[in-house]
N, C-alpha and C. Protein backbone atom coordinates (compact mmCIF):
# COMPACT_ATOMS: atom_id res chain seq x y z
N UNK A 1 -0.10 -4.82 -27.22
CA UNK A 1 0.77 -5.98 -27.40
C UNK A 1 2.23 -5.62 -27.12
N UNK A 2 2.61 -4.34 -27.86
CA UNK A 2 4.47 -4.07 -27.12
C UNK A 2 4.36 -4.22 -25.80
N UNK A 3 3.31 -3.39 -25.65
CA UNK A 3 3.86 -2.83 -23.99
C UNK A 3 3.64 -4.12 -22.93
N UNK A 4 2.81 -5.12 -23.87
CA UNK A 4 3.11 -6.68 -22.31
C UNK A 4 4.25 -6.98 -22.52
N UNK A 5 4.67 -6.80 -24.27
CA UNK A 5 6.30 -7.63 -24.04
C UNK A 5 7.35 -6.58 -23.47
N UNK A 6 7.32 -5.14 -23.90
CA UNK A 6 8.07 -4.23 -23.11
C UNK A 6 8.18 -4.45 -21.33
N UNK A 7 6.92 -4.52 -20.84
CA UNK A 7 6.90 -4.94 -19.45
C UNK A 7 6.97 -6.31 -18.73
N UNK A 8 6.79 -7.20 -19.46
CA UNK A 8 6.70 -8.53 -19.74
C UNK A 8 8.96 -8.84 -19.14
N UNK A 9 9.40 -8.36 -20.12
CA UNK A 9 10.90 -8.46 -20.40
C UNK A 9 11.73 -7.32 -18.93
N UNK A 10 10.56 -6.32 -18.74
CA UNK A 10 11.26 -5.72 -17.60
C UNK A 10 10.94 -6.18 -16.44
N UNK A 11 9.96 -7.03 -16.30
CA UNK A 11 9.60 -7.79 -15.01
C UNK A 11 10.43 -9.26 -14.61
N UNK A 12 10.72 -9.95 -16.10
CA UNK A 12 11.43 -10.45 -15.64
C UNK A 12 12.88 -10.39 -15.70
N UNK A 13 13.50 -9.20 -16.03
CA UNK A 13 14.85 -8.87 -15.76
C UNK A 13 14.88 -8.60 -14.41
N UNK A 14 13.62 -7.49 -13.46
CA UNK A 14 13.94 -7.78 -12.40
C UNK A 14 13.79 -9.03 -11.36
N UNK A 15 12.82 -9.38 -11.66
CA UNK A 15 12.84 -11.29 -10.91
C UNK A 15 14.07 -11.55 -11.09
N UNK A 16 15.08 -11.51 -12.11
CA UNK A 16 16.42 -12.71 -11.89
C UNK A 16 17.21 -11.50 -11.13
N UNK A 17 16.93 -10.40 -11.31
CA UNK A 17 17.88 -9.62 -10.39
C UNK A 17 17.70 -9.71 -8.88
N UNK A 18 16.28 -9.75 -8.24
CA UNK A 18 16.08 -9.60 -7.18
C UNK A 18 16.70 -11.36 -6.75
N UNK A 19 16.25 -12.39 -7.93
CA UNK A 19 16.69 -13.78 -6.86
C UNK A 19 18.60 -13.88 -7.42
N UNK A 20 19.03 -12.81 -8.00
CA UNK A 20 20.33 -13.30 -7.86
C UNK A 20 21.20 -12.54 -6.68
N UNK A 21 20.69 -11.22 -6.34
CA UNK A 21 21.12 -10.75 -5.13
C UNK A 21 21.32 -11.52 -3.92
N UNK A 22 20.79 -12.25 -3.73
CA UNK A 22 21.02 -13.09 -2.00
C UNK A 22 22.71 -13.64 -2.37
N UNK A 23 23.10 -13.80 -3.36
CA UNK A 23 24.63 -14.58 -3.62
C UNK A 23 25.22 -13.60 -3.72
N UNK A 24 25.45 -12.36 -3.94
CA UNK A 24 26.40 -11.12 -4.13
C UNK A 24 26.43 -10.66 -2.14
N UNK A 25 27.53 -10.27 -2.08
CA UNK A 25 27.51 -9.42 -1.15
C UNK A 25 26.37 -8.14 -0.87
N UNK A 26 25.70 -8.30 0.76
CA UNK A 26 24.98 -7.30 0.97
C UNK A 26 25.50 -6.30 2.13
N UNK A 27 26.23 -6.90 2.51
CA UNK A 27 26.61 -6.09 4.63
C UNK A 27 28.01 -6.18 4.65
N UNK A 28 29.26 -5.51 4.78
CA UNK A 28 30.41 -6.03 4.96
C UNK A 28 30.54 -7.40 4.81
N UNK A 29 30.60 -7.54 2.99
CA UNK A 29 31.11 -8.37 2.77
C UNK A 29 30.22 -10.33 2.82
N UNK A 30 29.48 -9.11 3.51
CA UNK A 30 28.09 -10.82 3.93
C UNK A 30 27.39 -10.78 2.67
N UNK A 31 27.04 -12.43 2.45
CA UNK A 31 25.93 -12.58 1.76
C UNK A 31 24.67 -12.43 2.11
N UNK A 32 23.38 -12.24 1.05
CA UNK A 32 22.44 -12.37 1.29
C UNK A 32 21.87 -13.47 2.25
N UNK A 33 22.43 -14.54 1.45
CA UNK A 33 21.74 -15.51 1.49
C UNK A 33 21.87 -16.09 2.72
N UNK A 34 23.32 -15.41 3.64
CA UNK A 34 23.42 -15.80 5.26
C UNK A 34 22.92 -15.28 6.35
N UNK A 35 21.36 -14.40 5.71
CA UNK A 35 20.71 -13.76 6.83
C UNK A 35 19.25 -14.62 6.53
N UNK A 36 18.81 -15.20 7.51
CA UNK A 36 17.77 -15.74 8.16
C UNK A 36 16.80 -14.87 7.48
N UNK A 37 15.30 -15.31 7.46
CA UNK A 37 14.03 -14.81 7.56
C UNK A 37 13.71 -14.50 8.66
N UNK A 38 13.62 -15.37 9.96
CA UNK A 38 13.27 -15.14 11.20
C UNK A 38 14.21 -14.09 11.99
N UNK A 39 15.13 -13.52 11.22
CA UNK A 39 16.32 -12.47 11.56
C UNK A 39 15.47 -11.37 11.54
N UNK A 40 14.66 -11.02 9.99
CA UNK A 40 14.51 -10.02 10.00
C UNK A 40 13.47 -8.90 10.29
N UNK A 41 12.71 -10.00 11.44
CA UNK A 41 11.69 -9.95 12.44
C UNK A 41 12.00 -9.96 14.03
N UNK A 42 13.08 -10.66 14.26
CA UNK A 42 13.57 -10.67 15.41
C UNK A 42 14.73 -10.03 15.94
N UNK A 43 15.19 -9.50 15.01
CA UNK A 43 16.83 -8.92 14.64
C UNK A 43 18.21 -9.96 14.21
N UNK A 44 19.18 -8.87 13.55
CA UNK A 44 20.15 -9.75 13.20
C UNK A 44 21.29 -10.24 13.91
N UNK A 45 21.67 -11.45 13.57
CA UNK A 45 23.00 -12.06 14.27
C UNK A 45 23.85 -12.52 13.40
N UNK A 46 24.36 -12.56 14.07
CA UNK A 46 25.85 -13.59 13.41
C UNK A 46 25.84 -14.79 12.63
N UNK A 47 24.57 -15.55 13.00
CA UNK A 47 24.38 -17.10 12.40
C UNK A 47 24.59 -17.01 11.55
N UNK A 48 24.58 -17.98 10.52
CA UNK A 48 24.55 -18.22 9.02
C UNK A 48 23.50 -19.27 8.81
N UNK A 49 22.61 -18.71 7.98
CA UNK A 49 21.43 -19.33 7.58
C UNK A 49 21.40 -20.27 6.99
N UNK A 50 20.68 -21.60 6.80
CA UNK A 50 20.48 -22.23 5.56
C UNK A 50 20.02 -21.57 4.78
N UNK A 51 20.15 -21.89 3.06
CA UNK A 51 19.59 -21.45 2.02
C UNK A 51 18.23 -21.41 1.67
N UNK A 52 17.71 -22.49 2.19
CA UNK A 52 16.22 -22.32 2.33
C UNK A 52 15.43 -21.84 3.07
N UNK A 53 16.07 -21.66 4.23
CA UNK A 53 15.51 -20.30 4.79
C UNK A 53 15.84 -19.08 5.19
N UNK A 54 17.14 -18.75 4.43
CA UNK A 54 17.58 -17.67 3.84
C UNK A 54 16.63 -16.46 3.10
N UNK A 55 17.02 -15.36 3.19
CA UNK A 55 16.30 -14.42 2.35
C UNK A 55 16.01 -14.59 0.87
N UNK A 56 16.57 -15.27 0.17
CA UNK A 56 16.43 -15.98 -0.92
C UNK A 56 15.00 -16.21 -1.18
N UNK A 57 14.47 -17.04 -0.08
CA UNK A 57 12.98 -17.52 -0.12
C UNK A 57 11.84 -16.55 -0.46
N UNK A 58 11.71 -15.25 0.05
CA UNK A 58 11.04 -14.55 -0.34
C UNK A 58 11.27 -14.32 -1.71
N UNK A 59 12.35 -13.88 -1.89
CA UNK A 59 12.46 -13.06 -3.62
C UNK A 59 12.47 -14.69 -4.56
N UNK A 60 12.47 -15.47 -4.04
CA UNK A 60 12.16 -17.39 -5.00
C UNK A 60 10.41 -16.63 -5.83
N UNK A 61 10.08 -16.58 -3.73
CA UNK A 61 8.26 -16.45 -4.33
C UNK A 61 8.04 -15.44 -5.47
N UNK A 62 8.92 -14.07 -5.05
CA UNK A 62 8.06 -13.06 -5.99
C UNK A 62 8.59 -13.38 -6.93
N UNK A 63 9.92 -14.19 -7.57
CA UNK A 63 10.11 -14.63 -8.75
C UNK A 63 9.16 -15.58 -9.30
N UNK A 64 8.64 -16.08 -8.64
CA UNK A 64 7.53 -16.91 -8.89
C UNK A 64 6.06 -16.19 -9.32
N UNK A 65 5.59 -15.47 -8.59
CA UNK A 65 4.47 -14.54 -8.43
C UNK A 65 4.61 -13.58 -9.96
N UNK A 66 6.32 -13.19 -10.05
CA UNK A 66 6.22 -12.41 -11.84
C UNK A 66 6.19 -13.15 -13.39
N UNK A 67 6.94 -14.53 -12.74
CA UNK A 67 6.64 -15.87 -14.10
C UNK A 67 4.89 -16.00 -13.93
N UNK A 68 3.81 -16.40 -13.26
CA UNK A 68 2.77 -16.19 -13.12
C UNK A 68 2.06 -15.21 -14.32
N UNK A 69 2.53 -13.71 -13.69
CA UNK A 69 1.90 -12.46 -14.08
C UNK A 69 2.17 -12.28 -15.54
N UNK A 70 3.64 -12.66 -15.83
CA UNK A 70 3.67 -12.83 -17.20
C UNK A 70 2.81 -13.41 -17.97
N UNK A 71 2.43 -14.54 -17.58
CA UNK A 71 2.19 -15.72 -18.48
C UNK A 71 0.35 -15.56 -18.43
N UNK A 72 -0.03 -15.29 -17.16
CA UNK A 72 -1.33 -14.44 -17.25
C UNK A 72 -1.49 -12.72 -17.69
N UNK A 73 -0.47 -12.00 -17.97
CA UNK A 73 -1.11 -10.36 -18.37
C UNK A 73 -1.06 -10.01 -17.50
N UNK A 74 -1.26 -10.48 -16.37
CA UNK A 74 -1.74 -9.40 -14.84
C UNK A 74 -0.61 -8.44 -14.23
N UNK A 75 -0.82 -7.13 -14.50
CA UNK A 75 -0.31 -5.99 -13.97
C UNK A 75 -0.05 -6.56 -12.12
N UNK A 76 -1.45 -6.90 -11.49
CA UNK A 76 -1.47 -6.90 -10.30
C UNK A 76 -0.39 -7.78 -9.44
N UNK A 77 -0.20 -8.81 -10.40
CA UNK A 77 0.86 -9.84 -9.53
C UNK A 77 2.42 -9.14 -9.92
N UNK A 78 2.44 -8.68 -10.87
CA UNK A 78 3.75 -8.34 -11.59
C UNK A 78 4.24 -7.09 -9.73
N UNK A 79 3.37 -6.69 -10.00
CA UNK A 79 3.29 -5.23 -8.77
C UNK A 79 3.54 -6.03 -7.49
N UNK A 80 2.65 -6.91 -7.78
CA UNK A 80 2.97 -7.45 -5.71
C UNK A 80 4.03 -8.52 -5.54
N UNK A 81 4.50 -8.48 -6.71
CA UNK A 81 6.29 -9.47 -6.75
C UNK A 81 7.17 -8.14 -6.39
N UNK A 82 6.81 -7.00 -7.24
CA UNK A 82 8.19 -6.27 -6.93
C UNK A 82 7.58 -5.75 -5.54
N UNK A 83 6.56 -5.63 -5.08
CA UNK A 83 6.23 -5.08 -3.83
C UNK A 83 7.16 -6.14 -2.45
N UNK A 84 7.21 -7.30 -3.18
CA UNK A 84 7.34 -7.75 -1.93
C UNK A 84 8.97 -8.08 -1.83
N UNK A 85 9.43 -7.75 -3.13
CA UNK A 85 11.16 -7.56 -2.87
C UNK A 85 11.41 -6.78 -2.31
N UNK A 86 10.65 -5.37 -2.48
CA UNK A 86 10.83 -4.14 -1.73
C UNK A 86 10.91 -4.06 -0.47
N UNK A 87 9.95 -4.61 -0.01
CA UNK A 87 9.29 -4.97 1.64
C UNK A 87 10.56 -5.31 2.14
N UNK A 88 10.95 -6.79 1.90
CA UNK A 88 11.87 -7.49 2.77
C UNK A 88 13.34 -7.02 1.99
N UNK A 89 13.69 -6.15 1.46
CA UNK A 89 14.83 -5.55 1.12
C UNK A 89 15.18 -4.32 2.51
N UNK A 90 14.01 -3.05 2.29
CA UNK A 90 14.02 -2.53 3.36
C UNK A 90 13.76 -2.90 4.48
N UNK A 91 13.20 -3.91 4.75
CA UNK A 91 13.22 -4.48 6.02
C UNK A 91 13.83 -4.95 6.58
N UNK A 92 15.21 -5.64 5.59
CA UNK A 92 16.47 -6.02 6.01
C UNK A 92 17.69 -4.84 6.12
N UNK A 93 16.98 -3.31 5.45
CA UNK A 93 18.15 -2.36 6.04
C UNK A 93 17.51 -2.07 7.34
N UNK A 94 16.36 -2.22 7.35
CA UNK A 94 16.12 -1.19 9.10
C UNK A 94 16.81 -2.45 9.98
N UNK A 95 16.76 -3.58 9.82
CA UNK A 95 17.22 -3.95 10.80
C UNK A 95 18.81 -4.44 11.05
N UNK A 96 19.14 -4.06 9.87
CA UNK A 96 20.56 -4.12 9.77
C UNK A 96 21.08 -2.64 10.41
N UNK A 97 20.39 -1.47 9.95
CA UNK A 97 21.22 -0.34 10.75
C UNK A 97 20.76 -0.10 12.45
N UNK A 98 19.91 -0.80 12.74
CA UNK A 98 19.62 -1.10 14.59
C UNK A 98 20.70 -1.87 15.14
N UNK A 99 21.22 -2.72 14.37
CA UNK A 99 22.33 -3.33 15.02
C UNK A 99 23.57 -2.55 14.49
N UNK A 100 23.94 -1.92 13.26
CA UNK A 100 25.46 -1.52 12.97
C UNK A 100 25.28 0.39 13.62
N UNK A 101 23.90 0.48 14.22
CA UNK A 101 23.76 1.97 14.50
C UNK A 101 24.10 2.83 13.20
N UNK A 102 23.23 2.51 12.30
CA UNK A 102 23.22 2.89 11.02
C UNK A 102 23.57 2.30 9.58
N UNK A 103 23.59 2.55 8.92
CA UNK A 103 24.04 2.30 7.39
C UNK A 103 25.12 2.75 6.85
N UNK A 104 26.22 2.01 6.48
CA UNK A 104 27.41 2.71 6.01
C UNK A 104 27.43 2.16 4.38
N UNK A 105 27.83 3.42 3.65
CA UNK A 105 28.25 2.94 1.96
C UNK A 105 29.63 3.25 1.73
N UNK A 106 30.48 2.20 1.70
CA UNK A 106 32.01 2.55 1.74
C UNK A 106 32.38 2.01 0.02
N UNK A 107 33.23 1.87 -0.67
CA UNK A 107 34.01 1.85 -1.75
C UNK A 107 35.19 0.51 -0.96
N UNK A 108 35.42 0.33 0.18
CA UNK A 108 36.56 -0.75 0.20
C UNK A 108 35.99 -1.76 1.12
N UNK A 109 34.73 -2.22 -0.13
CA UNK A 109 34.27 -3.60 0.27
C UNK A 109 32.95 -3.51 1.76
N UNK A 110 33.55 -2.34 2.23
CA UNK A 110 32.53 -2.34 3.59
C UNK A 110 31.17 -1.23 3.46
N UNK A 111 30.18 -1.57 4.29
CA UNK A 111 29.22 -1.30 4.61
C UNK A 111 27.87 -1.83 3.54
N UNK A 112 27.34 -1.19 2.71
CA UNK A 112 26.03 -1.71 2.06
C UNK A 112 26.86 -2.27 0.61
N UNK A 113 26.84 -3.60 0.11
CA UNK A 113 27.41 -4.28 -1.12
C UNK A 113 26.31 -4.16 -2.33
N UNK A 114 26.86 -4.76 -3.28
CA UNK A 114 26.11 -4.59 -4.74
C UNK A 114 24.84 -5.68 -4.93
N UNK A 115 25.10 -6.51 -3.45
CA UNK A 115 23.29 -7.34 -3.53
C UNK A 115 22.43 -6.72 -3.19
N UNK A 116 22.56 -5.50 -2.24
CA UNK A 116 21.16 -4.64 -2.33
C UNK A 116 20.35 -3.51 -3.02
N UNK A 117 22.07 -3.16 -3.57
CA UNK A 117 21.11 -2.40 -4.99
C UNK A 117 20.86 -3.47 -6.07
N UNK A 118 21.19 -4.89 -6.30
CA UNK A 118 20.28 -5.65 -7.16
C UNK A 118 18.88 -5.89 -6.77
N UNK A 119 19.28 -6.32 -5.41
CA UNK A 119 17.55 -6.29 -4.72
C UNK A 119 16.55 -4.81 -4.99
N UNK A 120 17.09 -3.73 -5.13
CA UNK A 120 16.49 -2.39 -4.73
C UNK A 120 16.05 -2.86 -6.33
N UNK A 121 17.16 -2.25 -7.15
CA UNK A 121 17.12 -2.31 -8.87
C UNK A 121 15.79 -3.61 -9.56
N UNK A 122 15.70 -4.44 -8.90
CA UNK A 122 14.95 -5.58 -9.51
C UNK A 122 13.42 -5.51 -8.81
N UNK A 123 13.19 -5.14 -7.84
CA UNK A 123 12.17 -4.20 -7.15
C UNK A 123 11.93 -3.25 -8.15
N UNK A 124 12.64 -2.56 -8.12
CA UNK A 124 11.83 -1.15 -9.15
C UNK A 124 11.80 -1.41 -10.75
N UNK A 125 12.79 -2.50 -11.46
CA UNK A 125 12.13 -2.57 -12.36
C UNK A 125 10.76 -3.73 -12.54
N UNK A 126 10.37 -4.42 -11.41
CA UNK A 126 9.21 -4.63 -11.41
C UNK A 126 8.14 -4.11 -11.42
N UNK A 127 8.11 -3.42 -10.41
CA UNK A 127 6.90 -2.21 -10.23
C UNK A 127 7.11 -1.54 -11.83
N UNK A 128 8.07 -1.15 -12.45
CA UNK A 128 7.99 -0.61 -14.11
C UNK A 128 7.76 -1.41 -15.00
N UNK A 129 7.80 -2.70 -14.82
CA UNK A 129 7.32 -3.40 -15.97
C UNK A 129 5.67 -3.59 -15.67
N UNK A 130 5.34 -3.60 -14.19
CA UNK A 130 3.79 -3.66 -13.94
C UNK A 130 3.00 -2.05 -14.60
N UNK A 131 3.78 -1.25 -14.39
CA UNK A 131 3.25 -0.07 -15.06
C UNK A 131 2.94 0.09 -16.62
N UNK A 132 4.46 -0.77 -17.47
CA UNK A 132 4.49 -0.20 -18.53
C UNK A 132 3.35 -1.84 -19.23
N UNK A 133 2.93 -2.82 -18.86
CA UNK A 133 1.99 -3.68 -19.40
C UNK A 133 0.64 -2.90 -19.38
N UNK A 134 0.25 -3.26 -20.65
CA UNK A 134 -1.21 -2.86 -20.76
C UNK A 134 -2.42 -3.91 -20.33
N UNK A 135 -1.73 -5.22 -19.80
CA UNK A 135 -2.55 -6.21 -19.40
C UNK A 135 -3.74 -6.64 -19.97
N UNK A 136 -4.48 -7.83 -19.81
CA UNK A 136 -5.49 -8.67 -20.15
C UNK A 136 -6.62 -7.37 -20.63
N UNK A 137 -7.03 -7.55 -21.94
CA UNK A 137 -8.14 -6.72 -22.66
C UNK A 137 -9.18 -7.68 -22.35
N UNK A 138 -10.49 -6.88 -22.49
CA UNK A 138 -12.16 -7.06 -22.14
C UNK A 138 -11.95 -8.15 -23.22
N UNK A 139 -12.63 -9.51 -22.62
CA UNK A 139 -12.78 -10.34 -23.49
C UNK A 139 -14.48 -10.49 -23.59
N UNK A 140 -15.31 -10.60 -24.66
CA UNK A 140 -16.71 -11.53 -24.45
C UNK A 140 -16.91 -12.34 -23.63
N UNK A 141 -17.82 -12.45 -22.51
CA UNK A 141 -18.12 -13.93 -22.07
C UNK A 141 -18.87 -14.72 -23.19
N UNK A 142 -18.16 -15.57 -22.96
CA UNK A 142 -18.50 -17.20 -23.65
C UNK A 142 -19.91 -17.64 -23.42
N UNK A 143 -20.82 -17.41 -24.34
CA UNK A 143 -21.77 -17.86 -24.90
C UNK A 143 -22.89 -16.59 -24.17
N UNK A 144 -22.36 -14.83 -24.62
CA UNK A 144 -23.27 -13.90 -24.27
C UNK A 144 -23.87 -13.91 -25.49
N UNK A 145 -25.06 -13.92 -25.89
CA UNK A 145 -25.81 -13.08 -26.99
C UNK A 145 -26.64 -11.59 -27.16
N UNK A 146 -25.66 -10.80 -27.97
CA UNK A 146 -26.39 -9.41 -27.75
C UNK A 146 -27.76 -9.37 -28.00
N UNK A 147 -28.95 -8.79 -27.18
CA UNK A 147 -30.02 -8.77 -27.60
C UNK A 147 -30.24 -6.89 -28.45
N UNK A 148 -31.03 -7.56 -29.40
CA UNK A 148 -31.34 -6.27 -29.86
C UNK A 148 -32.47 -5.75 -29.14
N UNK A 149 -32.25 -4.16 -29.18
CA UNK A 149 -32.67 -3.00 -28.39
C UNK A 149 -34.29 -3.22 -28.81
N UNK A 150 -35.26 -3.44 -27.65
CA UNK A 150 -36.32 -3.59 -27.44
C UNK A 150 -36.83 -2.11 -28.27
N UNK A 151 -38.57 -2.31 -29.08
CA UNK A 151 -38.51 -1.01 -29.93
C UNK A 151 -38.96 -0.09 -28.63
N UNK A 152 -39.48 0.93 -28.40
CA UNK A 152 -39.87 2.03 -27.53
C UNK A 152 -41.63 2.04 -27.66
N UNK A 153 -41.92 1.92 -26.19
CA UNK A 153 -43.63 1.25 -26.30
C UNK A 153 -44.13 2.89 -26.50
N UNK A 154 -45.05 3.33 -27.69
CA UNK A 154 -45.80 3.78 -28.12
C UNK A 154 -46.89 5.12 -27.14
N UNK A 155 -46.50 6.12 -27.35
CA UNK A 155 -47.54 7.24 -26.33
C UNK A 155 -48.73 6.54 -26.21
N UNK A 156 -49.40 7.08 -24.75
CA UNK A 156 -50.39 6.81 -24.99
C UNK A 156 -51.28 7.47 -25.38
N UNK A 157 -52.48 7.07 -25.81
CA UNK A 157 -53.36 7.51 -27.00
C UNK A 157 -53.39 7.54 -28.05
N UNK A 158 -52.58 6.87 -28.75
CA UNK A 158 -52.68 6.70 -30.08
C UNK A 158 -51.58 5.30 -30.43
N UNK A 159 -52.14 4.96 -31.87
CA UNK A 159 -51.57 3.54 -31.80
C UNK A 159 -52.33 2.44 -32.20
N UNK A 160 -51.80 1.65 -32.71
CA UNK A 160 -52.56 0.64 -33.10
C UNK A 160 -53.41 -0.39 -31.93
N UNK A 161 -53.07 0.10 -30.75
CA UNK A 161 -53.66 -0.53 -29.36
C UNK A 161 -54.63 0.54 -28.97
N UNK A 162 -54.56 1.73 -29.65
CA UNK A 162 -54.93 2.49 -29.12
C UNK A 162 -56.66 2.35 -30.27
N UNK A 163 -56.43 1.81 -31.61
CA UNK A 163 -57.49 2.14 -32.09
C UNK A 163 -56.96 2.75 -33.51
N UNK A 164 -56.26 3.77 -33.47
CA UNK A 164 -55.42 4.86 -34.28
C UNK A 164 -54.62 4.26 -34.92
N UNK A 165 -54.34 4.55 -36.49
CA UNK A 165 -52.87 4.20 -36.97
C UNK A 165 -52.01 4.84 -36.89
N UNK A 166 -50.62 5.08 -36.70
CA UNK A 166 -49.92 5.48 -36.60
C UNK A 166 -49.85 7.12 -37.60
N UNK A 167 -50.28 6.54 -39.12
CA UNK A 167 -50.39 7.35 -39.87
C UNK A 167 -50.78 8.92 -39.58
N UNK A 168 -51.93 8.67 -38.98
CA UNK A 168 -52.93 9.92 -38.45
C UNK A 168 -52.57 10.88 -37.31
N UNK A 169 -51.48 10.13 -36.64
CA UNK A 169 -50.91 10.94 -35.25
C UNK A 169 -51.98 10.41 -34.40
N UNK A 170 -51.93 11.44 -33.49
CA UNK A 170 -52.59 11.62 -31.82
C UNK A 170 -54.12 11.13 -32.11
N UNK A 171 -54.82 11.19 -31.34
CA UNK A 171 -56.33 10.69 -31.78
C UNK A 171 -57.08 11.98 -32.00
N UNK A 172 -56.46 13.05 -31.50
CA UNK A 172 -57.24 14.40 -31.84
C UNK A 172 -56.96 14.69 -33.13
N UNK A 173 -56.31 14.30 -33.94
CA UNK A 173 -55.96 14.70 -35.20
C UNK A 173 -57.02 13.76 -36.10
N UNK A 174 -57.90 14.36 -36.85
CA UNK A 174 -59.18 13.15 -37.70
C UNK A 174 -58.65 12.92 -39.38
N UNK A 175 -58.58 11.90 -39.59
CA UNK A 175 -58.63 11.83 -40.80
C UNK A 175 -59.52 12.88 -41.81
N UNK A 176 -58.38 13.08 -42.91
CA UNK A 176 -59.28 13.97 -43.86
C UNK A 176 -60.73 13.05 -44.18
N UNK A 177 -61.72 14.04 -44.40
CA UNK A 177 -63.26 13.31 -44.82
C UNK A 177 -63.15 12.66 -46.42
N UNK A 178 -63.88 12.04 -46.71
CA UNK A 178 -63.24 11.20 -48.07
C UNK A 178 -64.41 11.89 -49.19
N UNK A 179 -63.89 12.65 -50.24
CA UNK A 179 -65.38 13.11 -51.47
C UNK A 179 -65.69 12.08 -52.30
N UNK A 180 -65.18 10.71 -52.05
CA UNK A 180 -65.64 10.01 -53.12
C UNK A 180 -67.30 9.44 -52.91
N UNK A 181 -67.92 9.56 -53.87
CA UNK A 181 -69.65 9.08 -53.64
C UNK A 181 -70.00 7.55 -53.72
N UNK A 182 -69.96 6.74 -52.56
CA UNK A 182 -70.14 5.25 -52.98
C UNK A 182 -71.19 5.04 -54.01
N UNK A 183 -70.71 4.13 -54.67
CA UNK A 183 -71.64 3.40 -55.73
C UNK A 183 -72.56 2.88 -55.28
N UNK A 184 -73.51 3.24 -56.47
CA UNK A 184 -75.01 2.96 -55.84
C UNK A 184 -75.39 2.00 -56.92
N UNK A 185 -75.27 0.66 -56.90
CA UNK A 185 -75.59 -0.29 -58.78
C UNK A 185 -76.89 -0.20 -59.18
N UNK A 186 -78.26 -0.01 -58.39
CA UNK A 186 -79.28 0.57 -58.88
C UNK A 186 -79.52 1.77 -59.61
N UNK A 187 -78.48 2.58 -59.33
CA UNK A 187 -78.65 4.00 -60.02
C UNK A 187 -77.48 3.88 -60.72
N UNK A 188 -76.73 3.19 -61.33
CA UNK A 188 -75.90 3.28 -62.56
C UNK A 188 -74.77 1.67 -62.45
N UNK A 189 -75.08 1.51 -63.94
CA UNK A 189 -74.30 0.21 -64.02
C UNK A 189 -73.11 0.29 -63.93
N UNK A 190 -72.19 0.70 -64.41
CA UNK A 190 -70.78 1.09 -64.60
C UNK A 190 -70.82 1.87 -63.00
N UNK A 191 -69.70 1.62 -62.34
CA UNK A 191 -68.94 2.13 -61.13
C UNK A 191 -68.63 3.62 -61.49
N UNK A 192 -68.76 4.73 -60.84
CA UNK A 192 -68.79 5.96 -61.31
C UNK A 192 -67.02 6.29 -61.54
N UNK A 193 -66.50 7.38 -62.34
CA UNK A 193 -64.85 7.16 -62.31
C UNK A 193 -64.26 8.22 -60.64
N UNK A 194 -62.96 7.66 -60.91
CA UNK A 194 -62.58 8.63 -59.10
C UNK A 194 -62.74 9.44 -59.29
N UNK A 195 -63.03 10.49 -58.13
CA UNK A 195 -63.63 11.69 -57.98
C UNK A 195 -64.61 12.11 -58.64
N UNK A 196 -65.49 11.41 -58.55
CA UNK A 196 -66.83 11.70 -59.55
C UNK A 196 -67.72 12.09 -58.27
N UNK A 197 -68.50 12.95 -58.61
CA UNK A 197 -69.52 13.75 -57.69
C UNK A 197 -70.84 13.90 -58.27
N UNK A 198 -71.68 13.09 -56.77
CA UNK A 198 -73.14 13.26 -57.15
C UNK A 198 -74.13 14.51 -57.98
């Protein structure tokens, strides 16, 4: 139970991180949100994107995909939200350093800005909140009934199918012979007492 809300709370700290990055600066000074989707398949330009089909859109979904995972337990979606910030994060540096002939990290405003380490940061604490959930426990199916354990069918040769009671063992084993002398009522009125011998 901690560890869904421990991971639960780190999945979605990164969801609002990864969908608030497209509004912070990512590239000299550029926003996220003014690089195309179809940019970062075809390469980048100059345009300025609409917002809706802005990079935004992806990290919308996996923000979407980790409200989901929450609300179901599932490790698996929590993972393939931050997977897929990841994806189109790095996929927007490779194709950002094909056109600037590399990656620059400067301190005065230029080269890589503080929206892509939110994007990076909200990526990885996804993938850690998918780790640190212990997710959906074995539930019963709904309307199983345990059957009790069938007894163990009996050697053969002996047995009450067999003839044998159980009592006696195997069939090679004979009952002790019995000394008592059946009553004979012609030869004495009274029943003789136990163990009485002819």
């Amino acid at each position: 139970m901690i560890r869904n809300v421990v991971g639960s709370v780190l999945a979605l700290a990164g969801a609002t991180a990864a969908v608030l990055s497209p509004f912070r600066a990512w590239y000299d000074g550029r926003h996220g949100r003014d690089y195309a989707i179809d940019e970062l398949f075809t390469g980048i330009t100059d345009a300025k994107s609409a917002l809706v089909s802005s990079i935004l859109l992806p990290f919308a979904f996996a923000a979407l995909l980790t409200l989901i995972g929450v609300l179901l337990r599932s490790r698996l979606l929590v993972a393939l939200a931050g997977l897929v910030v990841l994806g189109f994060t790095v996929l927007w540096m490779v194709r950002v350093a094909q056109v600037q002939d590399g990656l620059v990290i400067g301190a005065d405003g230029r080269g890589l800005g503080d929206g892509v380490s939110n994007a990076l940061g909200g990526a990885a604490l996804l993938l850690i909140g998918a780790v640190v959930m212990s997710g959906r426990g074995r539930r019963a199916r709904a309307g199983r009934v345990d059957r009790a354990p069938e007894p163990a069918a009996p050697e053969a040769g002996y047995g009450p199918e067999a003839g044998q009671p159980y009592a006696y063992g195997p069939p090679d084993v004979a009952p002790p012979p019995s000394t008592d002398v059946p009553w004979d009522p012609a030869r004495d009125e009274d029943p003789p007492p136990p163990g009485h011998r002819a």
